[in-house]
C-alpha atoms as a PDB file:
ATOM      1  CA  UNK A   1      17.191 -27.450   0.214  1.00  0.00           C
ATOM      2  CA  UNK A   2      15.560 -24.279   0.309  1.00  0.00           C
ATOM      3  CA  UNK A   3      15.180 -21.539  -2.499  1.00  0.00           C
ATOM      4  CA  UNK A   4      15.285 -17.715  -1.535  1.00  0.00           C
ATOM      5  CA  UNK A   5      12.193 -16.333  -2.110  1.00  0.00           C
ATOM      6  CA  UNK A   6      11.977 -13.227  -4.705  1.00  0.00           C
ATOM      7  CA  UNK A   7       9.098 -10.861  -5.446  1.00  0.00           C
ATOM      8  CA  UNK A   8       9.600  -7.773  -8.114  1.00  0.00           C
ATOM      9  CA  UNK A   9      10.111  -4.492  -6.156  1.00  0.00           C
ATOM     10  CA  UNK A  10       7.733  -1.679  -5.802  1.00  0.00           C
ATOM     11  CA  UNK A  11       7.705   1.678  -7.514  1.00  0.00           C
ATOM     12  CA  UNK A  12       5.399   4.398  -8.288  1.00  0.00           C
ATOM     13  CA  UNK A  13       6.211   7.125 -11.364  1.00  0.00           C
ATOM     14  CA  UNK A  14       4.373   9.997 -11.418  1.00  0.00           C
ATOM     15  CA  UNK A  15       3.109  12.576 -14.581  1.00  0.00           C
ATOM     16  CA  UNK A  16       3.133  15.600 -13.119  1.00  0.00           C
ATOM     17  CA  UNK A  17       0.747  18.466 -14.691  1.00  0.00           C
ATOM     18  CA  UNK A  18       1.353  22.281 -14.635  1.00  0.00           C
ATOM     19  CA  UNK A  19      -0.792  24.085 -16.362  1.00  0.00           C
ATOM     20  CA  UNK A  20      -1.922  22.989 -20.027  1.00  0.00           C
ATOM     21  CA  UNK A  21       0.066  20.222 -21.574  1.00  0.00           C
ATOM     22  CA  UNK A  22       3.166  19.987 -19.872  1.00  0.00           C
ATOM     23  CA  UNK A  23       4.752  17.093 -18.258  1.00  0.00           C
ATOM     24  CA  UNK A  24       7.404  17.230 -15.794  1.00  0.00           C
ATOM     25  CA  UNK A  25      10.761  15.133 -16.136  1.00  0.00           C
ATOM     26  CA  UNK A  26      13.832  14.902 -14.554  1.00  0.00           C
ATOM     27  CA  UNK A  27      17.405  13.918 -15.693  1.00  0.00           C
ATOM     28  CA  UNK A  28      19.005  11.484 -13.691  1.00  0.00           C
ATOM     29  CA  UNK A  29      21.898  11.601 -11.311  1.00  0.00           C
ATOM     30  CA  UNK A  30      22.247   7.614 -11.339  1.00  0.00           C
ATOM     31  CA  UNK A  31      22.401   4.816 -13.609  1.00  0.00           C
ATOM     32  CA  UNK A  32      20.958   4.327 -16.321  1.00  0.00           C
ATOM     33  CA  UNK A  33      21.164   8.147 -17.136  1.00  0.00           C
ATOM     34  CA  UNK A  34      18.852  10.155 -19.380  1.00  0.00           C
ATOM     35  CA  UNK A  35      15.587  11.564 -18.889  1.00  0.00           C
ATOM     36  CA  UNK A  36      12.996   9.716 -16.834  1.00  0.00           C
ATOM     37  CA  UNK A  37       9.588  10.719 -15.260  1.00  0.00           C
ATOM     38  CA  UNK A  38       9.902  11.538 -11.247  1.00  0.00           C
ATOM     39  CA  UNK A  39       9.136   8.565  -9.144  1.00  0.00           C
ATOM     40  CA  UNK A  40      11.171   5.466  -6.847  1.00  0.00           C
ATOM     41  CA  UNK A  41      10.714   2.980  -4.484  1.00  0.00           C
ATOM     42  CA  UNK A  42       8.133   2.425  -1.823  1.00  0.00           C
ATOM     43  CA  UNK A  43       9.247   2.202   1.150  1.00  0.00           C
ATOM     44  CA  UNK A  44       8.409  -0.151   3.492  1.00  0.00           C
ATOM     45  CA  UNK A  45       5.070   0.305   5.651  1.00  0.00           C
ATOM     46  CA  UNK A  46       4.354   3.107   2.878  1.00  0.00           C
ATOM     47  CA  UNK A  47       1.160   3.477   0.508  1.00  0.00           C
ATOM     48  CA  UNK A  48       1.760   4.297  -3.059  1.00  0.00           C
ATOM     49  CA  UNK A  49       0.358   7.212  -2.638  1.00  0.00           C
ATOM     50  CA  UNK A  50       2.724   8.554   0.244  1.00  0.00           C
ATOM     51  CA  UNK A  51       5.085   7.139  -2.279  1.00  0.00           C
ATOM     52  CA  UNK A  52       3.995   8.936  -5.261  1.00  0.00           C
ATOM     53  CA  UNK A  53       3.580  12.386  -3.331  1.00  0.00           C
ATOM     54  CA  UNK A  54       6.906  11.664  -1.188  1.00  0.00           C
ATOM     55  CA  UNK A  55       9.170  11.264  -4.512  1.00  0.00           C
ATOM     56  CA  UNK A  56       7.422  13.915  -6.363  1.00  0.00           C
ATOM     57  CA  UNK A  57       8.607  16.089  -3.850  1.00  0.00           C
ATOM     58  CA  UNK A  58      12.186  14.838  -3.486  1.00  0.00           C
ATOM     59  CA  UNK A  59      12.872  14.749  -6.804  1.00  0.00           C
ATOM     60  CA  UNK A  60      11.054  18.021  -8.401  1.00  0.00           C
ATOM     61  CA  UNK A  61      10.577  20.417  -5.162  1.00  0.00           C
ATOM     62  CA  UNK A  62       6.956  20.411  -5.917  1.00  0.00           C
ATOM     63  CA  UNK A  63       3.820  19.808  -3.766  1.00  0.00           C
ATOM     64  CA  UNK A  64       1.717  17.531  -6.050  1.00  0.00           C
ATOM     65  CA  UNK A  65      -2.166  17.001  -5.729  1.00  0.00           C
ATOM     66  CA  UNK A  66      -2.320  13.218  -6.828  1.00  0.00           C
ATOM     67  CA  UNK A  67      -5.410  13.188  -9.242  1.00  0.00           C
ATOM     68  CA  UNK A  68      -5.473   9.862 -10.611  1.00  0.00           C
ATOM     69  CA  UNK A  69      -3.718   6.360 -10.576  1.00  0.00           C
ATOM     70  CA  UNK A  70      -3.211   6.350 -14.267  1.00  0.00           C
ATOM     71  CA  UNK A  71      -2.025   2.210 -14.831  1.00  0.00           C
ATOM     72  CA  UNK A  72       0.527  -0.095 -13.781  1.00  0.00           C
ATOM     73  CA  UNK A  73       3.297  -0.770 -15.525  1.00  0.00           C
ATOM     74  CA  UNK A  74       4.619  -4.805 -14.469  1.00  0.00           C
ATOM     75  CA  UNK A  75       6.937  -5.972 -17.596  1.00  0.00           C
ATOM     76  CA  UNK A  76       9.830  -7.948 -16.248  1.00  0.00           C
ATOM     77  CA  UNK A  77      12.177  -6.372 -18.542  1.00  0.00           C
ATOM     78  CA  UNK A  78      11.426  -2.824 -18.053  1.00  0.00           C
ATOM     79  CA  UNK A  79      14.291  -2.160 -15.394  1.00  0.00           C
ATOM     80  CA  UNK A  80      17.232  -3.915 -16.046  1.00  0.00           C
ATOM     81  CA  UNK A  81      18.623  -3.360 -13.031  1.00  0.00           C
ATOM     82  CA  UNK A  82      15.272  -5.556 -11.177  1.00  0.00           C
ATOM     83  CA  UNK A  83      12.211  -6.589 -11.966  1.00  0.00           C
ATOM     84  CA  UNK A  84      10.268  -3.623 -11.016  1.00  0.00           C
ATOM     85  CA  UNK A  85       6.408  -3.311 -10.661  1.00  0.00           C
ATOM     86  CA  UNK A  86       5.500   0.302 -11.070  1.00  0.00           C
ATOM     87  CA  UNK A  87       2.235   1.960 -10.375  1.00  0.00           C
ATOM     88  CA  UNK A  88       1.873   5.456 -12.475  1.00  0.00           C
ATOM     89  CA  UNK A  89      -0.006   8.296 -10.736  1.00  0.00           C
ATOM     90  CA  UNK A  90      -1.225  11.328 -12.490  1.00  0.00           C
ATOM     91  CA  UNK A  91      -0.748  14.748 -10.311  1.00  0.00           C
ATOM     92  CA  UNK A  92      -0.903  18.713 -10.707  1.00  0.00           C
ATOM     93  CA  UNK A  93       1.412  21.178  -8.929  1.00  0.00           C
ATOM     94  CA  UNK A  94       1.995  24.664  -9.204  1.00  0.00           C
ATOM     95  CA  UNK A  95       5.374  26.239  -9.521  1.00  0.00           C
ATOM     96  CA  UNK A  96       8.630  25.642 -11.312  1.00  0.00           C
ATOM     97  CA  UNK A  97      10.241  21.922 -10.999  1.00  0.00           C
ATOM     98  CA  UNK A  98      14.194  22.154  -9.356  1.00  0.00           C
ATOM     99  CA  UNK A  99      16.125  19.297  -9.838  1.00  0.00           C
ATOM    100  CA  UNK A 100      16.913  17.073  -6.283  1.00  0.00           C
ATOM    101  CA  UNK A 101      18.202  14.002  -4.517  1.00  0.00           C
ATOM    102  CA  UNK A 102      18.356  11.903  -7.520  1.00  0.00           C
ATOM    103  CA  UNK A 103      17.489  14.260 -10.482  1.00  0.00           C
ATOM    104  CA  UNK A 104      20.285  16.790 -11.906  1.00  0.00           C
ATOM    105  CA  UNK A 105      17.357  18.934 -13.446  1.00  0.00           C
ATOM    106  CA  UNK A 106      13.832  18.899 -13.437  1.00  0.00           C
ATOM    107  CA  UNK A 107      11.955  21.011 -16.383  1.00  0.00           C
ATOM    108  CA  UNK A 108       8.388  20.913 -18.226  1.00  0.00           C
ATOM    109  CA  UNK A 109       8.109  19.243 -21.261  1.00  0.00           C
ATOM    110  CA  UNK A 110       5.421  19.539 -24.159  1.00  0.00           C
ATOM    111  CA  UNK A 111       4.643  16.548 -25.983  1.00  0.00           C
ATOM    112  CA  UNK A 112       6.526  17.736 -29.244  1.00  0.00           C
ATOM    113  CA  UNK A 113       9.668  18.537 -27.469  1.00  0.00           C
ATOM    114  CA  UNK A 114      10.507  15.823 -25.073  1.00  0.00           C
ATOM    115  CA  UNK A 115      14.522  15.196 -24.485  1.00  0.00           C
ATOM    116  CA  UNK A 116      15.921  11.791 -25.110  1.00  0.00           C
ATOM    117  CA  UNK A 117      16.601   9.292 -24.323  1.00  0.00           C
ATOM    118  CA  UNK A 118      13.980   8.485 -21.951  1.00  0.00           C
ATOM    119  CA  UNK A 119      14.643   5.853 -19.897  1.00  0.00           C
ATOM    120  CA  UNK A 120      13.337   2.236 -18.317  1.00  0.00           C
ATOM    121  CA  UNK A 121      10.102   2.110 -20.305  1.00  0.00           C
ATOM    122  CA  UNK A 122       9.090   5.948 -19.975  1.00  0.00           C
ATOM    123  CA  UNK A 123       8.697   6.500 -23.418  1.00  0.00           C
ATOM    124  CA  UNK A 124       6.099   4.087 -23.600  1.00  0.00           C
ATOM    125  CA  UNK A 125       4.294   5.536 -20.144  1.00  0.00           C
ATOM    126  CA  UNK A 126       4.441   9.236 -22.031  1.00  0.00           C
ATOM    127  CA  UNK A 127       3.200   8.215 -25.607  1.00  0.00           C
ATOM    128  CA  UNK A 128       0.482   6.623 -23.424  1.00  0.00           C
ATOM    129  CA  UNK A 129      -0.634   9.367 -21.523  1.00  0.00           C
ATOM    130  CA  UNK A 130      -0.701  11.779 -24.284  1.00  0.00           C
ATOM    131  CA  UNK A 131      -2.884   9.280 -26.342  1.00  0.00           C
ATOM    132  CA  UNK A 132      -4.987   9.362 -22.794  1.00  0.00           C
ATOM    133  CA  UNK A 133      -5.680  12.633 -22.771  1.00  0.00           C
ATOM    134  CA  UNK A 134      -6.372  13.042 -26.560  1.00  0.00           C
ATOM    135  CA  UNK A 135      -8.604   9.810 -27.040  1.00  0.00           C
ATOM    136  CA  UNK A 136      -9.372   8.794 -22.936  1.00  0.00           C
ATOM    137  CA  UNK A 137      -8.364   6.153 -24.192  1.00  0.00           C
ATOM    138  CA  UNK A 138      -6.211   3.638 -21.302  1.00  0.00           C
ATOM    139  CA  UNK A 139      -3.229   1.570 -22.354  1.00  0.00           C
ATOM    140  CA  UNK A 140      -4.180  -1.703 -22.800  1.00  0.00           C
ATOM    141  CA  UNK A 141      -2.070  -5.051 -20.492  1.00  0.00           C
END
């Protein structure tokens, strides 16, 4: 008898910087709906940072200068659609986000006026960031 074999999917999300404080997120097209930072799936015989700079673009119609892999994100239940491991990527861009392919809107957010709900587990991956670039502090496994 043989079992199929199963590993969690890839994904990279990214926090996208313009200028001083603001974050970039999109509202989503598909299911589960609600605000969500930019990001997907990697693609097959694709690095993470192809990824990262490939969805960034699709999603928010801006050329993104990756600056640092922030953390990885690997909780079993943080997509309940799959078991997703995601791999979060700090970036700047110039410009003014437009919504694409699988976001409705794209817009910059400052930390005391995100929209809800964020979802999958980006409210966690925000309140983390900010605390990163207040404290340097990293999120902890």
């Amino acid at each position: 008898m043989s079992q199929k074999h199963r590993n969690p999917l890839l994904t990279v999300d990214i926090i996208i910087e313009i200028g001083s404080g603001g974050i970039v997120l999109i509202e989503r097209k598909n299911p589960p709906h609600g605000w969500a930072l930019p990001g997907g799936f990697v693609d097959y015989g694709e690095s993470i940072e192809a990824a990262a700079v490939r969805e960034a673009k699709e999603e928010t119609c801006l050329d993104v200068v990756l600056t640092e892999q922030f953390y990885t994100y690997s909780d079993p239940a943080r997509d309940a659609r799959h078991h997703t491991v995601s791999t979060v990527f700090i970036a700047s861009a110039e410009g003014v986000p437009h919504g694409a392919d699988d976001a409705k809107v794209a817009r910059q957010f400052e930390e005391n006026n995100l929209p809800a709900p964020l979802v999958f587990d980006h409210a966690r991956i925000v309140r983390d960031y900010f605390t990163f670039k207040k404290t340097g502090e990293r999120p902890k496994p």
